[in-house]
Each structure stands twice: as C-alpha cells, then as structure tokens.
N, C-alpha and C. Protein backbone atom coordinates (compact mmCIF):
# COMPACT_ATOMS: atom_id res chain seq x y z
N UNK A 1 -8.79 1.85 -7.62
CA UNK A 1 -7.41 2.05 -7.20
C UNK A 1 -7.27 1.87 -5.70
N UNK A 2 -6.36 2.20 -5.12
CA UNK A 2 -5.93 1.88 -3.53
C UNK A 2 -6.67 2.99 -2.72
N UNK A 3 -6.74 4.03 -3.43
CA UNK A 3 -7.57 5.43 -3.16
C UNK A 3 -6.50 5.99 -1.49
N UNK A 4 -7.04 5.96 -0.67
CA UNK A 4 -6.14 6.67 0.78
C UNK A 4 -5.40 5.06 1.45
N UNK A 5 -5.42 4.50 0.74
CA UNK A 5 -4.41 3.21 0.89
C UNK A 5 -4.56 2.22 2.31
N UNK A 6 -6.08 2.44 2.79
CA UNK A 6 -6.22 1.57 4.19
C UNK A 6 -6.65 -0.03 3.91
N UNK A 7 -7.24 -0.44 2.47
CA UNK A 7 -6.68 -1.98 2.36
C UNK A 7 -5.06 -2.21 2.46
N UNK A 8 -4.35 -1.44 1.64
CA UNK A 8 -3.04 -1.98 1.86
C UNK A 8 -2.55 -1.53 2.99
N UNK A 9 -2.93 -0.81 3.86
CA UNK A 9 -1.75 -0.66 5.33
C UNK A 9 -2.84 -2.23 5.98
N UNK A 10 -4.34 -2.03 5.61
CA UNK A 10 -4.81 -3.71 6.73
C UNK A 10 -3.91 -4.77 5.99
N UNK A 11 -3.61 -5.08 4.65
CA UNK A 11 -3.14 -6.33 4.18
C UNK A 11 -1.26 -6.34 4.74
N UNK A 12 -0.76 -5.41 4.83
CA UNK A 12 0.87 -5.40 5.70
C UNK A 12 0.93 -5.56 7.15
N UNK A 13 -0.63 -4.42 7.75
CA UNK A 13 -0.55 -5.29 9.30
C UNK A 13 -1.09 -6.68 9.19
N UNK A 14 -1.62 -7.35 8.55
CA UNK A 14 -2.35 -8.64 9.00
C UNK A 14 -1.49 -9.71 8.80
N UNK A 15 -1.18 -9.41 7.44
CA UNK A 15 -0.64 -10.39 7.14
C UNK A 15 0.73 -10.88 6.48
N UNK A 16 1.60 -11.69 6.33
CA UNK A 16 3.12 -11.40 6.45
C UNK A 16 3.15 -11.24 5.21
N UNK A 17 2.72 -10.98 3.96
CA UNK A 17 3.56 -10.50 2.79
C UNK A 17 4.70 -9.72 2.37
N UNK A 18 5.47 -9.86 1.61
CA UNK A 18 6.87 -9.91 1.31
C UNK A 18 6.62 -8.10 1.09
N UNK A 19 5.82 -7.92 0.58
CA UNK A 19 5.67 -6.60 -0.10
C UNK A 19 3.99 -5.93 -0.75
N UNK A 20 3.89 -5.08 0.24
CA UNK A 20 2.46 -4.27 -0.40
C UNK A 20 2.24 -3.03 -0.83
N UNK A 21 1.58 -3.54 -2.38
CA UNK A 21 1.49 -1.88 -3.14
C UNK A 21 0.15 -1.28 -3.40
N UNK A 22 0.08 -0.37 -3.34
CA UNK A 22 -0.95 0.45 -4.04
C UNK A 22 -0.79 0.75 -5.12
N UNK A 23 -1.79 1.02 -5.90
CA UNK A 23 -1.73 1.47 -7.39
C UNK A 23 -3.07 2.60 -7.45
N UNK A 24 -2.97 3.36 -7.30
CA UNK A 24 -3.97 4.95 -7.72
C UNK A 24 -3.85 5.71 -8.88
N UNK A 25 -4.40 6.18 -9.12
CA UNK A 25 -4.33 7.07 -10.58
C UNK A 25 -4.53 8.37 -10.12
N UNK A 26 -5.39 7.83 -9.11
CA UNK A 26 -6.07 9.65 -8.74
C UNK A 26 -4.40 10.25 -8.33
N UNK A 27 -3.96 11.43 -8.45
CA UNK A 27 -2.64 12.06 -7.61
C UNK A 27 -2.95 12.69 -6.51
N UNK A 28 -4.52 13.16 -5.89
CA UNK A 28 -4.77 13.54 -4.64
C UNK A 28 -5.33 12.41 -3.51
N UNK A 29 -5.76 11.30 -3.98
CA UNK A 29 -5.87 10.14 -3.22
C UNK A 29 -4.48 9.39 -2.97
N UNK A 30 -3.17 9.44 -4.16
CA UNK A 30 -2.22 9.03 -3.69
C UNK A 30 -1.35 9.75 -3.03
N UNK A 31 -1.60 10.77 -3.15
CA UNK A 31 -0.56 11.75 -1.90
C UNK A 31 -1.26 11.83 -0.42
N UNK A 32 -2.63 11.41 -0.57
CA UNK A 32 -2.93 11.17 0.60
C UNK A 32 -2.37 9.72 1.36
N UNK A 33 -2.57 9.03 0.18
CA UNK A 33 -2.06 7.85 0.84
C UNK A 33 -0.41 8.02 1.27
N UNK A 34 0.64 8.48 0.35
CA UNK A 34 1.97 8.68 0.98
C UNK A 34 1.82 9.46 2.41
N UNK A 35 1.16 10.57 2.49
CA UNK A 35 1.19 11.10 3.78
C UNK A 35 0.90 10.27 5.01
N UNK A 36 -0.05 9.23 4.80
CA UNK A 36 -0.41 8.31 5.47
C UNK A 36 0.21 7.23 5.71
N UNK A 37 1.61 6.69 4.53
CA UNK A 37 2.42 6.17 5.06
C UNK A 37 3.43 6.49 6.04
N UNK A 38 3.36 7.65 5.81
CA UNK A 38 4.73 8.27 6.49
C UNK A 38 4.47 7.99 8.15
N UNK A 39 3.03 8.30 8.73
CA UNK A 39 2.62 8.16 9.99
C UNK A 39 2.04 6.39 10.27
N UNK A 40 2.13 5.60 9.18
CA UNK A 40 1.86 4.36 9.42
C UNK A 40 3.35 3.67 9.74
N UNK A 41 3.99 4.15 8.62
CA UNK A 41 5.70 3.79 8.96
C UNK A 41 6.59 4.02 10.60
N UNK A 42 5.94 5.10 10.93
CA UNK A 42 6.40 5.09 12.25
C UNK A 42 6.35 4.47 13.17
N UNK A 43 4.53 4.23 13.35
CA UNK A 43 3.90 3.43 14.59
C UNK A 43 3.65 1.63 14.03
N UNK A 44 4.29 1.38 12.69
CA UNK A 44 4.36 0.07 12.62
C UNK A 44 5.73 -0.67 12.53
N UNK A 45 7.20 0.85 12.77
CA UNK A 45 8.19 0.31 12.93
C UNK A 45 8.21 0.01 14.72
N UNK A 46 7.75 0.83 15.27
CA UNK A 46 7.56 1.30 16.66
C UNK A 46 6.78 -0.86 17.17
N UNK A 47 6.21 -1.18 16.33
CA UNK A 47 5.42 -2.56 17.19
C UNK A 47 6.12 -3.61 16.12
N UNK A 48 6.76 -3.06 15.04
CA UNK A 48 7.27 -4.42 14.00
C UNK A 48 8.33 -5.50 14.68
N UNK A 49 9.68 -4.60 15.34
CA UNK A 49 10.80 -4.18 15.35
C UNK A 49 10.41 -6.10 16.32
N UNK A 50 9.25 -6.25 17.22
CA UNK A 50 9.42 -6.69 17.96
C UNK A 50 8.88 -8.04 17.44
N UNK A 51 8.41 -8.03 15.90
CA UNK A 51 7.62 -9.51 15.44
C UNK A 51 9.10 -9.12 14.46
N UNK A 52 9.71 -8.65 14.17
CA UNK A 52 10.83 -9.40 12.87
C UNK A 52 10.57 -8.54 11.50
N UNK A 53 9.68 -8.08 11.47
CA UNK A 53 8.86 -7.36 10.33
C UNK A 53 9.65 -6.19 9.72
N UNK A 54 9.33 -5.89 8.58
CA UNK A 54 10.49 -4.31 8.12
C UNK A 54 9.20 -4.12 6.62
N UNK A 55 9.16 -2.67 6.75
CA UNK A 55 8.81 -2.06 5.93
C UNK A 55 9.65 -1.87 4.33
N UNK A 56 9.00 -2.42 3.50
CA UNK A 56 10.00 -2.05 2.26
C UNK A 56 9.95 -1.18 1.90
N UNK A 57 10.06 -0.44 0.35
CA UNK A 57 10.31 0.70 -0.08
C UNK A 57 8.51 0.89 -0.30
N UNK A 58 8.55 2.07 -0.90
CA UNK A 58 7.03 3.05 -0.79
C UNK A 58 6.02 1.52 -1.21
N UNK A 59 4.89 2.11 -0.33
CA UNK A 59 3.93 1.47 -0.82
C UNK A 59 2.95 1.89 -1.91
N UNK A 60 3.06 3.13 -2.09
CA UNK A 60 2.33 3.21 -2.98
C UNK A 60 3.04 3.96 -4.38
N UNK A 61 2.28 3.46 -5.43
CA UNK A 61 2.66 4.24 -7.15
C UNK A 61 1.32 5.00 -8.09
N UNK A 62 1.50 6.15 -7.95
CA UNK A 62 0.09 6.68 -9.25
C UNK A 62 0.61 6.14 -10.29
N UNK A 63 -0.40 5.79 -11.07
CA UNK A 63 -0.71 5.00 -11.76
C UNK A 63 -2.09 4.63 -12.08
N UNK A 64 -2.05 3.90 -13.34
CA UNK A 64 -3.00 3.14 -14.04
C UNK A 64 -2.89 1.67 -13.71
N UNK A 65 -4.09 0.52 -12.87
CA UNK A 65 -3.29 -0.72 -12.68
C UNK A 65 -3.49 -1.07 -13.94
N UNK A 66 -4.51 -0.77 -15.17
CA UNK A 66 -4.04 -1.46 -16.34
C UNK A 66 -2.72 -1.28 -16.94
N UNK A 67 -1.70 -0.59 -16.82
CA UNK A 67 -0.44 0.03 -17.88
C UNK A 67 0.85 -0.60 -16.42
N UNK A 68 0.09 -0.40 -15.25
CA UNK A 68 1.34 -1.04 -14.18
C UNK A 68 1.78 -2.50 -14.48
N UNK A 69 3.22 -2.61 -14.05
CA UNK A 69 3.59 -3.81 -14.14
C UNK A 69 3.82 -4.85 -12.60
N UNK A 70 2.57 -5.43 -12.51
CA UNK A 70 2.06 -6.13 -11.36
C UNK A 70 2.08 -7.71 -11.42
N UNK A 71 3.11 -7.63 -12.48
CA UNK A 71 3.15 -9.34 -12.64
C UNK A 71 3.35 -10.35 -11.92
N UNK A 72 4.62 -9.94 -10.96
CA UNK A 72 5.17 -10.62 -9.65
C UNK A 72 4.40 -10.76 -8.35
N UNK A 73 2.91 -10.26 -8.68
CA UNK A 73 2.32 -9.99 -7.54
C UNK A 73 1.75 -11.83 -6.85
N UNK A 74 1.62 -11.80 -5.95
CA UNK A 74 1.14 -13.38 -5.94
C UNK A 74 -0.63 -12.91 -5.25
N UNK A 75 -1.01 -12.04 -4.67
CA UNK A 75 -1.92 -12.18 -4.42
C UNK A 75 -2.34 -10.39 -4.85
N UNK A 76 -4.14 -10.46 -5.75
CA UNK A 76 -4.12 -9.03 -6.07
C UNK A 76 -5.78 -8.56 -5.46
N UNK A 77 -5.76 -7.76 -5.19
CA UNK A 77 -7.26 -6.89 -4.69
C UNK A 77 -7.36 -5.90 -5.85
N UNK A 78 -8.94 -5.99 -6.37
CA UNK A 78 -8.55 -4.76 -7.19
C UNK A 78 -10.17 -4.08 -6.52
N UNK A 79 -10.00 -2.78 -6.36
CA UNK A 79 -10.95 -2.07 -5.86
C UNK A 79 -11.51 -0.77 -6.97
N UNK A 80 -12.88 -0.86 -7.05
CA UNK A 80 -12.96 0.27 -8.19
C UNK A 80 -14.52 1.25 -7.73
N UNK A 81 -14.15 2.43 -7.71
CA UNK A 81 -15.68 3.03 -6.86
C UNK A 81 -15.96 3.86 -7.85
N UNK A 82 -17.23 3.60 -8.33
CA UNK A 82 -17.84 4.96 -9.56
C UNK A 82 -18.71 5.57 -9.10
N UNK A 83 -18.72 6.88 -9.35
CA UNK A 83 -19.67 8.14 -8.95
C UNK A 83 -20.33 8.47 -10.04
C-alpha cells in the first residue's frame, strides 16, 4: 500500500501529474499519511503557487488496491512490504 504516503508526496513534487493517490488498507498508516498531507499541503502550496501547480482533492483512500477503482490511472506503483 502507500503506507505514510512519501512515494506519493515524491511522485506530485517531481513530477506534473494531473492527480496522485494513495491506496492503504492499513487505517494507522493512512491517517498517518492524511496528517502528513495536511503539512505537505501547506509548504507545497507555499512553492506551487509560483510553478502553476494546485493540489487536488485528498491524496489518499484506505482501502484494498485490489477492490479500488484505479482504472483511470495512467501510471501505477504498487508497493507491498511483508513481515
């Protein structure tokens, strides 16, 4: 899953995609990750404002990526860590 969501905040700073999501299952890795948007949203409206750039709606969804609907995606990372 996206787990604390620092591929998807590197894949929105790097690079211009329309829209980047996370998909977690865990609900304490994805609330970490929302908390972490909230302070990424700030300091990347704070340097966007000045390349054209805008944050869309949440980046991240708990979830299963098998049962998510990720069809529209054009480019996908899938990350999976077993203990």
């Amino acid at each position: 899953g996206s787990g604390r969501g620092m591929a998807v905040f590197a894949a929105h700073a790097l690079f211009p995609f329309r829209q980047c999501v996370g998909i977690e299952i865990s609900a304490e890795y994805n609330d970490s990750a929302r908390q972490l948007e909230q302070w990424y949203a700030k300091a990347f409206m704070s340097s966007a404002a000045m390349n054209g750039q805008h944050m869309s709606r949440s980046m991240f969804v708990q979830g299963d990526v098998l049962t998510e609907d990720w069809s529209d995606a054009s480019v996908v990372f899938l990350n999976c860590v077993t203990w």
